[in-house]
Protein backbone atom coordinates (compact mmCIF):
# COMPACT_ATOMS: atom_id res chain seq x y z
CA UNK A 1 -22.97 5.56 2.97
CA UNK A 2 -19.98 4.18 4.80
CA UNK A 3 -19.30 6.77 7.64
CA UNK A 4 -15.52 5.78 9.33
CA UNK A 5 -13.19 7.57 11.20
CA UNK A 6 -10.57 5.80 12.43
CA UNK A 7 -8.45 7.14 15.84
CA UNK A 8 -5.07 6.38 15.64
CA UNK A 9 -4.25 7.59 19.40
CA UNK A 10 -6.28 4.52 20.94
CA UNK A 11 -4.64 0.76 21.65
CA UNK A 12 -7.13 -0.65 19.54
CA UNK A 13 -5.43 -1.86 15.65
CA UNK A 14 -6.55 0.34 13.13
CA UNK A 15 -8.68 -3.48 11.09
CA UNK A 16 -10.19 -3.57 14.50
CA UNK A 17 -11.38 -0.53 14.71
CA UNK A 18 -12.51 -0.77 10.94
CA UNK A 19 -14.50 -3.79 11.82
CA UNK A 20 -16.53 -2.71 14.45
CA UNK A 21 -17.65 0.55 12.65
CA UNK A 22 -19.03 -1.67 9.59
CA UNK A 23 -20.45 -4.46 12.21
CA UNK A 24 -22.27 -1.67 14.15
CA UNK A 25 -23.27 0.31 10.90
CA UNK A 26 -25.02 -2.89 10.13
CA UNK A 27 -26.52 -3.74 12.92
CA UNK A 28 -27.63 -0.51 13.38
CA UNK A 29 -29.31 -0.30 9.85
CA UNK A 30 -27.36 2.65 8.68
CA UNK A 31 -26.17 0.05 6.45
CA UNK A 32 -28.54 -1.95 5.48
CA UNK A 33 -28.69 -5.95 3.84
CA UNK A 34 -27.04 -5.99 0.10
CA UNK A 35 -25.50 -2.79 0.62
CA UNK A 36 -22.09 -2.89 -1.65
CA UNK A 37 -18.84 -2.04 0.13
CA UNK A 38 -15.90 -0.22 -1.41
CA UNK A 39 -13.26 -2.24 -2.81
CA UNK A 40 -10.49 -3.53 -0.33
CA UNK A 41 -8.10 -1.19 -2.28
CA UNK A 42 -10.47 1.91 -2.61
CA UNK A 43 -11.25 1.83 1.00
CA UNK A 44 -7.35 1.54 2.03
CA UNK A 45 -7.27 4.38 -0.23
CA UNK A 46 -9.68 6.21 1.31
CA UNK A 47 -8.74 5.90 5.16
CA UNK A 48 -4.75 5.96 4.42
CA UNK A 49 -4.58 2.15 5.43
CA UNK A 50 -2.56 -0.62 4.15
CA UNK A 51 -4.42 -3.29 2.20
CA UNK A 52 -3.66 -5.93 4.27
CA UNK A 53 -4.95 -4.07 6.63
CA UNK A 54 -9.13 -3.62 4.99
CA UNK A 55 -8.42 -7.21 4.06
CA UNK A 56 -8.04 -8.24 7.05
CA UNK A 57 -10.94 -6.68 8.44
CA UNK A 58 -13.47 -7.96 5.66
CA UNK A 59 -12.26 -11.34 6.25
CA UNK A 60 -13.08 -10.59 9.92
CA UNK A 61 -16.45 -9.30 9.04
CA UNK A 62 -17.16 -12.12 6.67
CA UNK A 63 -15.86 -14.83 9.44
CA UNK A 64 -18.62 -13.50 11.56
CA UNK A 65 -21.30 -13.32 8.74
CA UNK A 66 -21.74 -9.26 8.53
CA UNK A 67 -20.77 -9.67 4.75
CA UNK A 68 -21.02 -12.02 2.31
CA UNK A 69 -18.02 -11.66 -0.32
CA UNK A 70 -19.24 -12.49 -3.90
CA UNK A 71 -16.41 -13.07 -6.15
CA UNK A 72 -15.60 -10.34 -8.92
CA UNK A 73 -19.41 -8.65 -7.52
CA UNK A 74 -18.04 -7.12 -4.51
CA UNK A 75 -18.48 -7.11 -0.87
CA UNK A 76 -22.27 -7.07 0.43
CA UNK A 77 -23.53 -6.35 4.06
CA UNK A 78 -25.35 -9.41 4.91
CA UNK A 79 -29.10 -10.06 5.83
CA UNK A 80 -28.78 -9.73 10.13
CA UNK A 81 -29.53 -12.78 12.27
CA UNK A 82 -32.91 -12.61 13.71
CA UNK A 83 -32.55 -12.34 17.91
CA UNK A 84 -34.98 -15.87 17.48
CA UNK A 85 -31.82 -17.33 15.58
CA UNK A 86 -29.82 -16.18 18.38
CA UNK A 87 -32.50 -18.08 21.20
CA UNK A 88 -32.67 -21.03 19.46
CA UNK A 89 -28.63 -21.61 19.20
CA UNK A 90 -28.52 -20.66 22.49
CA UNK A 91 -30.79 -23.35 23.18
CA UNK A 92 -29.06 -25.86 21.20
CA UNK A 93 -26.03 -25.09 22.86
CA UNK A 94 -27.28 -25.19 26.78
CA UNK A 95 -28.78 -28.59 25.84
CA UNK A 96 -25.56 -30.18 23.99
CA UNK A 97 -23.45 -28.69 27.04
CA UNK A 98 -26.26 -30.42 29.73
CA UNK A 99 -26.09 -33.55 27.93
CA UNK A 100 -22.48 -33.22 27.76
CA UNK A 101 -22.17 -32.53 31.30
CA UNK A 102 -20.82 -29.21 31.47
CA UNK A 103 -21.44 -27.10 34.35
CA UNK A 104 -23.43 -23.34 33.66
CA UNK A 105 -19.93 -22.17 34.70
CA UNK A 106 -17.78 -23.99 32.04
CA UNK A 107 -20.58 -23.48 29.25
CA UNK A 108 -20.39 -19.40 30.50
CA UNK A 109 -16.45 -20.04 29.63
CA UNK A 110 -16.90 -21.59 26.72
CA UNK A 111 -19.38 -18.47 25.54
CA UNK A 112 -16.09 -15.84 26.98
CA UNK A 113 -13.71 -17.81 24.67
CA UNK A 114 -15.60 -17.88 21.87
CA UNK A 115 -16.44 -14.54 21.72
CA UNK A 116 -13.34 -12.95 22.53
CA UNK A 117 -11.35 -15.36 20.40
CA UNK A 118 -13.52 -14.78 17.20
């Protein structure tokens, strides 16, 4: 069962905040891989939002491979990446940035950008 509560006092924009309740949901397990998700319009509905604005956030969610978006089926938390996934890019990527000769420090930028840019 989706569980959100959205706080409009805080900086934070409301698809933001609507992400990172379904990302953590997921990752905790309270919602767990193939779960459906309510339609972009019946969860605007639901949580007084704009469309745009749930839209948004599955895109978001489905950018970053939380959901999987299948046509006229519906919106589906994804299988999570095993922490082994996570090693072995992290892997890949020290060696390509070695090889590349980028220092620990730019490669640690790189990381920063990436994840606060996506």
């Amino acid at each position: 069962m989706l569980d959100i509560v959205l706080d409009p006092s805080t900086p934070e924009p409301p698809f933001e905040q609507l992400r990172g309740h379904i990302a953590a949901q997921a990752a905790s397990g309270e919602l767990p891989a193939g779960t459906r998700l309510p339609t972009v319009r019946a969860l605007a509905t639901k949580l007084n939002l704009a469309v745009n604005t749930v839209a948004r956030a599955y895109r978001e969610l489905e950018s970053d491979g939380v959901v999987e978006t299948e046509g006229r089926r519906g919106t589906f938390i994804s299988a999570p990446v095993a922490p082994a996934d996570v090693a072995a890019a992290a892997i890949l990527f020290a060696a390509t940035a070695r090889r590349s000769g980028v220092s620990l420090a730019q490669a640690q930028r790189l990381v920063t950008d990436a994840w606060t840019s996506s």
